[in-house]
PDB file of N, CA and C in Angstrom:
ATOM      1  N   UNK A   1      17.082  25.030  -4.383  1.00  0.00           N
ATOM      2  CA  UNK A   1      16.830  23.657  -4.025  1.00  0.00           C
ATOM      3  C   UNK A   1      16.679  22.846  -5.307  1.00  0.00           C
ATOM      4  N   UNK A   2      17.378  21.767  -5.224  1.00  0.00           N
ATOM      5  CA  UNK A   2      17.077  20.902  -6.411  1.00  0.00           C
ATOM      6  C   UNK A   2      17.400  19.630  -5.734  1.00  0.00           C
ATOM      7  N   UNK A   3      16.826  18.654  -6.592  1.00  0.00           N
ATOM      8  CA  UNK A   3      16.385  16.897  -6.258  1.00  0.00           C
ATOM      9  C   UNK A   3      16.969  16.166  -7.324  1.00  0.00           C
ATOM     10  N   UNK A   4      17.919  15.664  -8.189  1.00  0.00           N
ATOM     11  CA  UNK A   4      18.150  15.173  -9.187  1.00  0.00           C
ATOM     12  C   UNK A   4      17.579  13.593  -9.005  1.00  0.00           C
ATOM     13  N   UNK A   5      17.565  13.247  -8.028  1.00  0.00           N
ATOM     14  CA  UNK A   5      16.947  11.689  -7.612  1.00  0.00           C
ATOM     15  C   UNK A   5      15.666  11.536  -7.367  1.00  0.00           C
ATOM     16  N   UNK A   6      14.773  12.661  -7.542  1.00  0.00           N
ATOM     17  CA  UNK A   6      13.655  12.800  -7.297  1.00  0.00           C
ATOM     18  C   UNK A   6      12.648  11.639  -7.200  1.00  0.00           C
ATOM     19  N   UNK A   7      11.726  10.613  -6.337  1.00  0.00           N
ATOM     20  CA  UNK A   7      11.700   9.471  -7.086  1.00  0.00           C
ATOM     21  C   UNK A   7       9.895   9.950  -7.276  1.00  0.00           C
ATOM     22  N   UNK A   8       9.369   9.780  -7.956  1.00  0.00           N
ATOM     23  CA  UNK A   8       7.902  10.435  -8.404  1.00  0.00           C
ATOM     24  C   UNK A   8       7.288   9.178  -7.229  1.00  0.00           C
ATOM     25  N   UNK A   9       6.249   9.639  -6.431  1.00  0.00           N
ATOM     26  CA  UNK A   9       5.183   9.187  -5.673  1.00  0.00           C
ATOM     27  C   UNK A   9       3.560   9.088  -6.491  1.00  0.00           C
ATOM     28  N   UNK A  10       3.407  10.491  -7.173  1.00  0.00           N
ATOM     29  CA  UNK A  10       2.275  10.712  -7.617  1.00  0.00           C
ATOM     30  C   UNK A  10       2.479  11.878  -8.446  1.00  0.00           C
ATOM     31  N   UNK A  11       2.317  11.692  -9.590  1.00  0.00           N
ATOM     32  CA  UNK A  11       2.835  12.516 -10.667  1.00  0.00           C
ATOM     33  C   UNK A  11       1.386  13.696 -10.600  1.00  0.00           C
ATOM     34  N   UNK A  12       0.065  13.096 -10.817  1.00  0.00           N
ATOM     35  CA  UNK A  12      -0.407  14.442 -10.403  1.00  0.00           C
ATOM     36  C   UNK A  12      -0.896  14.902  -9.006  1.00  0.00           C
ATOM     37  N   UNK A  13      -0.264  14.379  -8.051  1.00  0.00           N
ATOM     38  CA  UNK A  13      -0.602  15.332  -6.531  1.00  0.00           C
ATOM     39  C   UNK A  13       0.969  16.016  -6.795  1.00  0.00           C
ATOM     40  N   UNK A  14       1.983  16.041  -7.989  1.00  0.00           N
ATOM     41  CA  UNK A  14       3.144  16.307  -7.784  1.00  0.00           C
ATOM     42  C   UNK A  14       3.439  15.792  -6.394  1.00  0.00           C
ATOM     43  N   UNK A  15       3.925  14.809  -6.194  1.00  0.00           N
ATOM     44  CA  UNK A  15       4.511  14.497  -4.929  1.00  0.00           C
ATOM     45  C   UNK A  15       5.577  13.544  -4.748  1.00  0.00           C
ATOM     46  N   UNK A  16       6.498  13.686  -4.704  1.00  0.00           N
ATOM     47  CA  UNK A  16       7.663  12.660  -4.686  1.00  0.00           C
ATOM     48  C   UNK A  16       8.957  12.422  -3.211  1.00  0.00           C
ATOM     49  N   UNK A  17       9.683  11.945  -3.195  1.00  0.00           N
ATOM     50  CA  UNK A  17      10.342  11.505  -2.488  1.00  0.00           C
ATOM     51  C   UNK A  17      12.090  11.695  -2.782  1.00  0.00           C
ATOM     52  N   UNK A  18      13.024  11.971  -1.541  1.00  0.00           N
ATOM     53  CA  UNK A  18      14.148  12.063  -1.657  1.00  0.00           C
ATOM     54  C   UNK A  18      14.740  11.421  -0.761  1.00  0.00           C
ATOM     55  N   UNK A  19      16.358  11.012  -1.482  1.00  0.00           N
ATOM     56  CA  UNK A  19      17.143  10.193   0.001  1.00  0.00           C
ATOM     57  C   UNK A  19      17.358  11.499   0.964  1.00  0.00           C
ATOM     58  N   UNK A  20      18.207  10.859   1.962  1.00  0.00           N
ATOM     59  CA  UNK A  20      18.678  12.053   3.049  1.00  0.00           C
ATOM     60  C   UNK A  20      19.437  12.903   2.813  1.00  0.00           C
ATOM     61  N   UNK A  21      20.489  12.292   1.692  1.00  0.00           N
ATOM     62  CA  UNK A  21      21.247  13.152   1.467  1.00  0.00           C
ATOM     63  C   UNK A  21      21.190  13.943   0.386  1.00  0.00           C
ATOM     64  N   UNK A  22      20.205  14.051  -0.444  1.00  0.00           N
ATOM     65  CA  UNK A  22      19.277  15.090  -1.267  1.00  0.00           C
ATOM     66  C   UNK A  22      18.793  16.271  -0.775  1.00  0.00           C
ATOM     67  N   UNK A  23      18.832  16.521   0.262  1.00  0.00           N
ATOM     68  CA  UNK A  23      18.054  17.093   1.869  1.00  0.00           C
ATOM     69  C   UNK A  23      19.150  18.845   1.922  1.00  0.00           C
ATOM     70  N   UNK A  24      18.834  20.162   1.379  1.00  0.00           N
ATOM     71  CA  UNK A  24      19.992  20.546   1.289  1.00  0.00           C
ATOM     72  C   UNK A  24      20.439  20.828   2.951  1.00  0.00           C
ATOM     73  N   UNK A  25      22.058  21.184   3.074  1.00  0.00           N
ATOM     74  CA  UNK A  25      22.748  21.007   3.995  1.00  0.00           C
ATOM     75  C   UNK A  25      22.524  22.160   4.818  1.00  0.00           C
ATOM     76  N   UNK A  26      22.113  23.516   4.346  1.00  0.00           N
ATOM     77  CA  UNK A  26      21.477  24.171   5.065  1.00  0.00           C
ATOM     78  C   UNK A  26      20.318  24.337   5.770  1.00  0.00           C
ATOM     79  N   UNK A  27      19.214  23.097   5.713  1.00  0.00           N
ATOM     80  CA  UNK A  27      18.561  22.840   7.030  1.00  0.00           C
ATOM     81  C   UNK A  27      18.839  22.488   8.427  1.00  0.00           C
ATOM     82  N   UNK A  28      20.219  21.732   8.424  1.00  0.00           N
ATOM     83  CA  UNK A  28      20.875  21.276   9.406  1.00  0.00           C
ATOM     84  C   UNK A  28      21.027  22.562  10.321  1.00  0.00           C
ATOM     85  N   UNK A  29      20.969  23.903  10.206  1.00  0.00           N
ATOM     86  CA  UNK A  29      21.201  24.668  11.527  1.00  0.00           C
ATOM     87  C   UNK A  29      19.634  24.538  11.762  1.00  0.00           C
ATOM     88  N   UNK A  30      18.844  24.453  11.469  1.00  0.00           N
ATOM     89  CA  UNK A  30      17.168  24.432  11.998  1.00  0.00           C
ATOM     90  C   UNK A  30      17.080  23.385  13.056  1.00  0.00           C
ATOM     91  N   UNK A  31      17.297  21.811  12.283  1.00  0.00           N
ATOM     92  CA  UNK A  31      17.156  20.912  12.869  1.00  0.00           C
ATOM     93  C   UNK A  31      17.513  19.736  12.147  1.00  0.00           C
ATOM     94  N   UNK A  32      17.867  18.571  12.773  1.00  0.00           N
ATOM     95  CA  UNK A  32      18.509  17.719  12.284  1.00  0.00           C
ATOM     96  C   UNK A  32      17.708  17.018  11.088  1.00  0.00           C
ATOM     97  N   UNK A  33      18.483  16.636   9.780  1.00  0.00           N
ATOM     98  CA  UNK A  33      17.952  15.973   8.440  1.00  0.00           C
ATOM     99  C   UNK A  33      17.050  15.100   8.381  1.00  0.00           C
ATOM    100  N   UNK A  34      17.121  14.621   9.797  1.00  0.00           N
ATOM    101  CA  UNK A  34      16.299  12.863   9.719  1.00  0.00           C
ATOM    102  C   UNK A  34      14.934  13.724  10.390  1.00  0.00           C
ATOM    103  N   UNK A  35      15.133  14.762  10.753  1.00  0.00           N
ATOM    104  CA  UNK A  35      13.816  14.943  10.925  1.00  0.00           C
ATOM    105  C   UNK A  35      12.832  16.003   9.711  1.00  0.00           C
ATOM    106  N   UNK A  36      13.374  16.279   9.079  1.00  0.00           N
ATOM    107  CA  UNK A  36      12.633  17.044   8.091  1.00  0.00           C
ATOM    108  C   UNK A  36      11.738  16.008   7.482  1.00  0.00           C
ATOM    109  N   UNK A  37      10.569  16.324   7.034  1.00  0.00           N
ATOM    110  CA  UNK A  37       9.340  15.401   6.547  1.00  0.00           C
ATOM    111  C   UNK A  37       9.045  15.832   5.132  1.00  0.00           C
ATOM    112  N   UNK A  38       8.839  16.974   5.252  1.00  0.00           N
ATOM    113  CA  UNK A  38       8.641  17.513   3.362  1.00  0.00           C
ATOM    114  C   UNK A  38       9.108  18.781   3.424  1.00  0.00           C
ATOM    115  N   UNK A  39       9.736  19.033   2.073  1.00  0.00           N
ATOM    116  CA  UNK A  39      10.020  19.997   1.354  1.00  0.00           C
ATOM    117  C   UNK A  39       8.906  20.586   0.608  1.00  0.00           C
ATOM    118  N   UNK A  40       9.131  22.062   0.183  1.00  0.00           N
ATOM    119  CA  UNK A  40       8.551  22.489  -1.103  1.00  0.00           C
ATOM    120  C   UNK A  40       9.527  22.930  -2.132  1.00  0.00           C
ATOM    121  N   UNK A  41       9.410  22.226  -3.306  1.00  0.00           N
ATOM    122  CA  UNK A  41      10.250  22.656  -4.566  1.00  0.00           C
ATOM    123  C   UNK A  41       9.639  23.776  -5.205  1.00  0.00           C
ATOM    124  N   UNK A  42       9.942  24.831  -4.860  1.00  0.00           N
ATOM    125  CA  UNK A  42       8.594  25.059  -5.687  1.00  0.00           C
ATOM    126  C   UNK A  42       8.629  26.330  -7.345  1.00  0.00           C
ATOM    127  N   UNK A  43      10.274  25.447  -7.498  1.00  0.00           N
ATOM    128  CA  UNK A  43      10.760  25.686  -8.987  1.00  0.00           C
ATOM    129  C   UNK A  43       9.938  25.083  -9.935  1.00  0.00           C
ATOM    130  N   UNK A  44       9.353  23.434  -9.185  1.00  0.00           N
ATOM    131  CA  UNK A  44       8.708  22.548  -9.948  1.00  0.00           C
ATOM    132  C   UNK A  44       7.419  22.475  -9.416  1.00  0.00           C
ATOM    133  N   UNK A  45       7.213  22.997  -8.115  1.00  0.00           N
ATOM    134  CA  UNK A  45       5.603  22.750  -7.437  1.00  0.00           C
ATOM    135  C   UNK A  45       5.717  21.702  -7.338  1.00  0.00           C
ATOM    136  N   UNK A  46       6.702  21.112  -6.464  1.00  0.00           N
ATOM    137  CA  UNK A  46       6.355  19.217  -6.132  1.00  0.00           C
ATOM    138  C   UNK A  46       6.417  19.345  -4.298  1.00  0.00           C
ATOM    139  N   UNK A  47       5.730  18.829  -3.985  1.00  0.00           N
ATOM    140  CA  UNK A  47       6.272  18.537  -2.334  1.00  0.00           C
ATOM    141  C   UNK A  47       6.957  16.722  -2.402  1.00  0.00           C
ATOM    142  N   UNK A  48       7.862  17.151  -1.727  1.00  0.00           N
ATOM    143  CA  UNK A  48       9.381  16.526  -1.942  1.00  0.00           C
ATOM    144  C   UNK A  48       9.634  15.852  -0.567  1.00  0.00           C
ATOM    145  N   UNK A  49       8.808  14.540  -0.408  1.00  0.00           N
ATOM    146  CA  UNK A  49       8.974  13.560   1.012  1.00  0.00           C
ATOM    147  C   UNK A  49      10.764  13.794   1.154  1.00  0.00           C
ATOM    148  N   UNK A  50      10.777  12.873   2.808  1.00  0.00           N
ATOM    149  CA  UNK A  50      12.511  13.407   3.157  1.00  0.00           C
ATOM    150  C   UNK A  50      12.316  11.230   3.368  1.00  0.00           C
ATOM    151  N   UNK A  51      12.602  10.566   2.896  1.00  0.00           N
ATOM    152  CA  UNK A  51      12.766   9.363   2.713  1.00  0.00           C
ATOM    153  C   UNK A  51      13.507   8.464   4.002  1.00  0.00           C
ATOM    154  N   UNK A  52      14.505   9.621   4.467  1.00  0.00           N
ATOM    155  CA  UNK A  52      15.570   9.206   5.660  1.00  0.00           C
ATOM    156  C   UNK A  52      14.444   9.350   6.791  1.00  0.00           C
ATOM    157  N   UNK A  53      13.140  10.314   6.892  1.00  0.00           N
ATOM    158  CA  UNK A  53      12.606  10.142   8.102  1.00  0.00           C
ATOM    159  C   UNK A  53      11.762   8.860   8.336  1.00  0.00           C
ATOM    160  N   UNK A  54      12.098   9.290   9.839  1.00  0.00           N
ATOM    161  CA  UNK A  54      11.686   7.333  10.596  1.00  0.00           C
ATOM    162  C   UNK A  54      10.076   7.413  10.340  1.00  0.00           C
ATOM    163  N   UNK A  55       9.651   8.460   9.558  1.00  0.00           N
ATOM    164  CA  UNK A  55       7.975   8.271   9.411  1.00  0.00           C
ATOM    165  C   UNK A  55       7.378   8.339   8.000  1.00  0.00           C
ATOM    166  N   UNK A  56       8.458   8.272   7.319  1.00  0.00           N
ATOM    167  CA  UNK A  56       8.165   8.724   5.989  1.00  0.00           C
ATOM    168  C   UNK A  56       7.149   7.664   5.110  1.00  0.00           C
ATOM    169  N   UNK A  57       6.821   6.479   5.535  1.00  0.00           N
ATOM    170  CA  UNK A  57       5.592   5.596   4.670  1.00  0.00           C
ATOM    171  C   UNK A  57       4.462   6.468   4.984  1.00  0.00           C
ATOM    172  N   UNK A  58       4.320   6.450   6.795  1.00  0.00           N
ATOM    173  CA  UNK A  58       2.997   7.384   7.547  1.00  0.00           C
ATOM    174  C   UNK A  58       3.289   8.976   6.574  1.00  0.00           C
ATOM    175  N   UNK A  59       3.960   9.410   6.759  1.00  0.00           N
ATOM    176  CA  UNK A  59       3.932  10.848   6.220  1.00  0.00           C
ATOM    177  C   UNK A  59       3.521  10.603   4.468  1.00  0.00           C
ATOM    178  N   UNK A  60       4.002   9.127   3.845  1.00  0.00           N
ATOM    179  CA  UNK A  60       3.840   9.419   2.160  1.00  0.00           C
ATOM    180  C   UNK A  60       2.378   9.492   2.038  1.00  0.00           C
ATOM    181  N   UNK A  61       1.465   8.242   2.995  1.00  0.00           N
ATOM    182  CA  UNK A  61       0.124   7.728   2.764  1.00  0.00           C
ATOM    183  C   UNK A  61      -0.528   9.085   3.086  1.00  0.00           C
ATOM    184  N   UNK A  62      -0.602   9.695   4.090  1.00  0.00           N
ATOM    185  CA  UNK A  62      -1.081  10.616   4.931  1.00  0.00           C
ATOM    186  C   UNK A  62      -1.540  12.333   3.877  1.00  0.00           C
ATOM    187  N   UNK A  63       0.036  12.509   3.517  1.00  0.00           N
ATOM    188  CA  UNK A  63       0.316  13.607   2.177  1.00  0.00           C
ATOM    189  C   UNK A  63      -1.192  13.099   1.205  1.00  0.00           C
ATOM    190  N   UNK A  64      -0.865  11.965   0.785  1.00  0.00           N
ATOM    191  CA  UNK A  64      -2.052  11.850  -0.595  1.00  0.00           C
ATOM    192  C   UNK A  64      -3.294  11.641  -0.170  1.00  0.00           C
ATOM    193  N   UNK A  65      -3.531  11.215   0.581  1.00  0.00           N
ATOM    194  CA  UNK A  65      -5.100  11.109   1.570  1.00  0.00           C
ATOM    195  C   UNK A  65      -4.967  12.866   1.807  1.00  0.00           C
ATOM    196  N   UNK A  66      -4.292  13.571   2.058  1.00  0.00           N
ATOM    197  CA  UNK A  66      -5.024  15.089   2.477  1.00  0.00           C
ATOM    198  C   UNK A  66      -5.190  15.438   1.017  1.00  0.00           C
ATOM    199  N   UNK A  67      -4.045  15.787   0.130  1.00  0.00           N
ATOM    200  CA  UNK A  67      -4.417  16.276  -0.965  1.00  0.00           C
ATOM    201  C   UNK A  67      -5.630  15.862  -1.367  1.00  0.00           C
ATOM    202  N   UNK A  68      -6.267  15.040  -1.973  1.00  0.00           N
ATOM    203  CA  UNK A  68      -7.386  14.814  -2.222  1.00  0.00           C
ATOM    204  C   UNK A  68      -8.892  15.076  -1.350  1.00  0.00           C
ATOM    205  N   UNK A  69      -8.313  15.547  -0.255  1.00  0.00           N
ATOM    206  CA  UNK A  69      -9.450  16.117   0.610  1.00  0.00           C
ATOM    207  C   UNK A  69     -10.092  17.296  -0.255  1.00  0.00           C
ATOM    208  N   UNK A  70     -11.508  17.800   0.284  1.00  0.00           N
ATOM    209  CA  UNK A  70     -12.163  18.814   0.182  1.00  0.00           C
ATOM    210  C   UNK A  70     -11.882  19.852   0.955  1.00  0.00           C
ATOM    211  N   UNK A  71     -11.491  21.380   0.996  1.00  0.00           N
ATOM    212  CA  UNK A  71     -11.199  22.630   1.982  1.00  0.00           C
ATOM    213  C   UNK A  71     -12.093  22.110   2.925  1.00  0.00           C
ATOM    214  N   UNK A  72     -12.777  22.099   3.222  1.00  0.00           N
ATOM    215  CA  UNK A  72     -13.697  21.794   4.330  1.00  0.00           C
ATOM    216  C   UNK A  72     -12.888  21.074   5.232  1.00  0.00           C
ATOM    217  N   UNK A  73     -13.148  19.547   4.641  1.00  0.00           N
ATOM    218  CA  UNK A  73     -12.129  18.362   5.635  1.00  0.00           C
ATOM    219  C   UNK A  73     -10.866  18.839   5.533  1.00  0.00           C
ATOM    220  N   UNK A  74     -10.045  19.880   4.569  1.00  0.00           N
ATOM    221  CA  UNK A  74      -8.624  19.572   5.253  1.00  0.00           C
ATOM    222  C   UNK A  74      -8.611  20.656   6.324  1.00  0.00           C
ATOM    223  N   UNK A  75      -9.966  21.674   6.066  1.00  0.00           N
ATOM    224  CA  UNK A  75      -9.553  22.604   7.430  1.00  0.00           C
ATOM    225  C   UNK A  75      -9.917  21.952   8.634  1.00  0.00           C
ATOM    226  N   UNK A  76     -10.610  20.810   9.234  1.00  0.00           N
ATOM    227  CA  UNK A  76     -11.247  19.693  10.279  1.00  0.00           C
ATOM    228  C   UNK A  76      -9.597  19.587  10.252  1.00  0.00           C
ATOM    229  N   UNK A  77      -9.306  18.623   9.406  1.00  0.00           N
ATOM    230  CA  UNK A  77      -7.691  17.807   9.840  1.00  0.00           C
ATOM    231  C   UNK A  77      -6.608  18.666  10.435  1.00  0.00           C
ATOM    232  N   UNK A  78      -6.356  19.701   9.520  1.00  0.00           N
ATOM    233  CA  UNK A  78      -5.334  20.846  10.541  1.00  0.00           C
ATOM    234  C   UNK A  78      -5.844  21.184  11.470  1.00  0.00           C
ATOM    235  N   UNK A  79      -7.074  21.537  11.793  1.00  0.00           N
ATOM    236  CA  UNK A  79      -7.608  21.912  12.940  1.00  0.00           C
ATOM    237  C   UNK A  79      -7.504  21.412  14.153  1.00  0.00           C
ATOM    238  N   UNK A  80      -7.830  19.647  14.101  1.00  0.00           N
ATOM    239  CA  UNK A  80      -7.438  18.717  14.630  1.00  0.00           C
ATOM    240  C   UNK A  80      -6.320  18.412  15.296  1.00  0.00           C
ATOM    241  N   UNK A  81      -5.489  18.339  13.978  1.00  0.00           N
ATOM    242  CA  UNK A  81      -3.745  18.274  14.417  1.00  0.00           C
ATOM    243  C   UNK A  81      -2.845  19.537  15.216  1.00  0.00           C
ATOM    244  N   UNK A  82      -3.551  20.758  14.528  1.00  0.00           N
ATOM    245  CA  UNK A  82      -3.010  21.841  15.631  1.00  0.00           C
ATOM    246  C   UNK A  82      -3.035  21.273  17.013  1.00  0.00           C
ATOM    247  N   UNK A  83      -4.303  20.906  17.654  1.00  0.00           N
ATOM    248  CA  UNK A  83      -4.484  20.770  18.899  1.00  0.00           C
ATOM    249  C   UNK A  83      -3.284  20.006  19.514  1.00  0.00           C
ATOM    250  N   UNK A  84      -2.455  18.936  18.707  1.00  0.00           N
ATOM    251  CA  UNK A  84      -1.704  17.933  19.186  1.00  0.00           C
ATOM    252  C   UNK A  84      -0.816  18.992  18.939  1.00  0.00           C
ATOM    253  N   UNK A  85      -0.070  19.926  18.349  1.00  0.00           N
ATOM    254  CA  UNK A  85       1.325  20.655  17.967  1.00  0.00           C
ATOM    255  C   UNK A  85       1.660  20.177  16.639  1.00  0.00           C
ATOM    256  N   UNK A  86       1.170  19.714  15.529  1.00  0.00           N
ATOM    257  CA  UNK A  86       1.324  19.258  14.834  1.00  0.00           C
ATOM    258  C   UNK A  86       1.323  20.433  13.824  1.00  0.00           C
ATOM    259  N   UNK A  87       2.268  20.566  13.089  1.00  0.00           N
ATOM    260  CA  UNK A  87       2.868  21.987  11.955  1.00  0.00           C
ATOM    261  C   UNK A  87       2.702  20.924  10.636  1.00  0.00           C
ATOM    262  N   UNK A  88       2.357  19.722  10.356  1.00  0.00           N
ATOM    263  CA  UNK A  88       2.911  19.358   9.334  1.00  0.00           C
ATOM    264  C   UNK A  88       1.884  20.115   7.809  1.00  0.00           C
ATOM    265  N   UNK A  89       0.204  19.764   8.483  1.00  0.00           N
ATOM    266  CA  UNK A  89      -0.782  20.271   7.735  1.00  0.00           C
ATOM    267  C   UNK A  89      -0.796  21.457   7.376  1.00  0.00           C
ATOM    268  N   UNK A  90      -0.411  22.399   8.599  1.00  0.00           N
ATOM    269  CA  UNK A  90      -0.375  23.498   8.075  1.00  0.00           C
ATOM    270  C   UNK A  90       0.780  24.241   7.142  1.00  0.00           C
ATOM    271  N   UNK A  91       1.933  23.780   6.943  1.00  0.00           N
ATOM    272  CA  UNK A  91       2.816  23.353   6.305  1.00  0.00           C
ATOM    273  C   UNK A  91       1.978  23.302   4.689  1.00  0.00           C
ATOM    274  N   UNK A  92       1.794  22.285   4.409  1.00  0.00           N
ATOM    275  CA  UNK A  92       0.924  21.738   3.322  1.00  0.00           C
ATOM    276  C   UNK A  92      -0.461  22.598   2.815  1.00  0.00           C
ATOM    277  N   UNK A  93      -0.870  23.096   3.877  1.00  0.00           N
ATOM    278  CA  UNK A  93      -1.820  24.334   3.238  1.00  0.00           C
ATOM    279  C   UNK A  93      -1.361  25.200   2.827  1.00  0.00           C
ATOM    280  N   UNK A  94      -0.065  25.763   3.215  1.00  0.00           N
ATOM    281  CA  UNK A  94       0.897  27.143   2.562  1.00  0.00           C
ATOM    282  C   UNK A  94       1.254  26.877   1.597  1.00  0.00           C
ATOM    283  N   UNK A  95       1.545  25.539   1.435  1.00  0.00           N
ATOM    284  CA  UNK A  95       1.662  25.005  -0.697  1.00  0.00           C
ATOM    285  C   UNK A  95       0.464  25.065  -0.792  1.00  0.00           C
ATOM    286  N   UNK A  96      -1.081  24.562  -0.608  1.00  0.00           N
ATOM    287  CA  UNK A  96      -1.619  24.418  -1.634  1.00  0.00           C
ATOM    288  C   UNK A  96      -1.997  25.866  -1.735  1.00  0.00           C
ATOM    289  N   UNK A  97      -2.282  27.145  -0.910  1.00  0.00           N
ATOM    290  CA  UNK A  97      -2.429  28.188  -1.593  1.00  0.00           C
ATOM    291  C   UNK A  97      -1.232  29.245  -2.258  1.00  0.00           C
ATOM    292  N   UNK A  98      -0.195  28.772  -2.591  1.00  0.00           N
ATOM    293  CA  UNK A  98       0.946  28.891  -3.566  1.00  0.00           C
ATOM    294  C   UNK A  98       0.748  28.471  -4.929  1.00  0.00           C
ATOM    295  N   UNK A  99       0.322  26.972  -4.654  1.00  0.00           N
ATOM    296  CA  UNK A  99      -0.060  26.613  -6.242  1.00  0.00           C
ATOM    297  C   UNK A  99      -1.567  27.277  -6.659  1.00  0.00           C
ATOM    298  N   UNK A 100      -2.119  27.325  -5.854  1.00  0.00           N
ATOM    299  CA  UNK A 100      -3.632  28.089  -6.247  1.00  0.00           C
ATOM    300  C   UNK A 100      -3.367  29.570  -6.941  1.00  0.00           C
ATOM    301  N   UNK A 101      -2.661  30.354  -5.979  1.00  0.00           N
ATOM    302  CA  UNK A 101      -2.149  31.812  -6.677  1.00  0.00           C
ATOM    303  C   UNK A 101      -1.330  31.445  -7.813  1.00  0.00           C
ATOM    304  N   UNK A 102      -0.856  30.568  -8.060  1.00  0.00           N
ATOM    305  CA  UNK A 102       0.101  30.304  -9.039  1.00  0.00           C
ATOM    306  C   UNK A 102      -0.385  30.004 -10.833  1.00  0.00           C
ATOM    307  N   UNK A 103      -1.926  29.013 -10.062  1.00  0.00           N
ATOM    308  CA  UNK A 103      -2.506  28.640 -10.905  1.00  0.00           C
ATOM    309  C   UNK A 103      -3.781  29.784 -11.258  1.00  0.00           C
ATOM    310  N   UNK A 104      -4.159  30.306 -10.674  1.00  0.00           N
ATOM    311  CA  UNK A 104      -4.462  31.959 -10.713  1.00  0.00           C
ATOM    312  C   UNK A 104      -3.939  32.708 -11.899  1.00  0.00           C
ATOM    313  N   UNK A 105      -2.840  32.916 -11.270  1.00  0.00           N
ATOM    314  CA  UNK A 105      -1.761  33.935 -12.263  1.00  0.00           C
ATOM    315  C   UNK A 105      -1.749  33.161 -14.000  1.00  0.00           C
ATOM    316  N   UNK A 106      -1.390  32.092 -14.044  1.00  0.00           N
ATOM    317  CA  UNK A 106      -1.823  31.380 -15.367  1.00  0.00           C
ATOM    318  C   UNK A 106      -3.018  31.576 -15.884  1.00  0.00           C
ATOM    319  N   UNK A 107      -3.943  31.732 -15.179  1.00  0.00           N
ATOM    320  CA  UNK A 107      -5.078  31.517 -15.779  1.00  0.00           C
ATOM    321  C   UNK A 107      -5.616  33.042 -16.376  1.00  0.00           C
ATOM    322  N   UNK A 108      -4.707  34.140 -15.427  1.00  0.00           N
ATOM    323  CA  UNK A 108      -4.936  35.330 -15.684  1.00  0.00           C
ATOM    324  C   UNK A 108      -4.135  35.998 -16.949  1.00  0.00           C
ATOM    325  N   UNK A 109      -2.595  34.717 -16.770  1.00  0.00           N
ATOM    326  CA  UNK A 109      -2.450  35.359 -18.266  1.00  0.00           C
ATOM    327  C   UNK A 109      -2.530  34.809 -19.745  1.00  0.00           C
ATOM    328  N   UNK A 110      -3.040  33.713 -19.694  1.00  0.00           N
ATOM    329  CA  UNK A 110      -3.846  33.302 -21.184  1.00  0.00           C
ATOM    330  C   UNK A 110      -5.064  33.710 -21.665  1.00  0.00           C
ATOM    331  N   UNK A 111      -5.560  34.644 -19.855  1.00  0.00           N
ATOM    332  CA  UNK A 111      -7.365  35.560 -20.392  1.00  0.00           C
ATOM    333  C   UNK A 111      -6.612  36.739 -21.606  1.00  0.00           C
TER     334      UNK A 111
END
């Protein structure tokens, strides 16, 4: 996966934004492009908004209001949103404990 148009949202929640057609073409057997909401890059560790979706302001604001949550409140919010069918949070918790092991592993090898 790569983004050459990447447009930066928030340089440190890493979080940025792509057109639709940035979107690679092999999601299309899953489900259609306009509906994908975020990516994970995670060559670069960025979560990578999908710009073409019809929700993508709600999905940009939403992304940086959780990141900055405390584990506590973001486990309330997924918790929450499960109840509705909502995959997006939990989605977003599988990155942040990617970058956590990630940032782990760094930390384990400059000890």
């Amino acid at each position: 996966m790569y983004f050459p148009r990447l447009e930066i949202i928030n340089i440190e929640l890493r979080v940025g934004a792509c057109e639709l057609g940035d979107i690679p073409r092999y999601l299309e057997s899953v489900m259609p492009l306009e509906c994908v909401t975020v990516l994970y890059w995670y060559k670069k560790d960025w979560l990578v908004l999908n710009k073409g979706n019809a929700n993508y302001e709600w999905y940009k604001n939403i992304l940086q209001e959780y990141l900055q949550l405390n584990d506590w409140q973001r486990k309330e919010v997924k918790e929450f949103s499960e109840t509705m069918g909502m995959t997006f949070f939990k989605f977003i918790n599988e990155v942040l404990r990617i970058r956590r092991k990630r940032l782990n592993a760094a930390i384990r090898k400059t000890a």
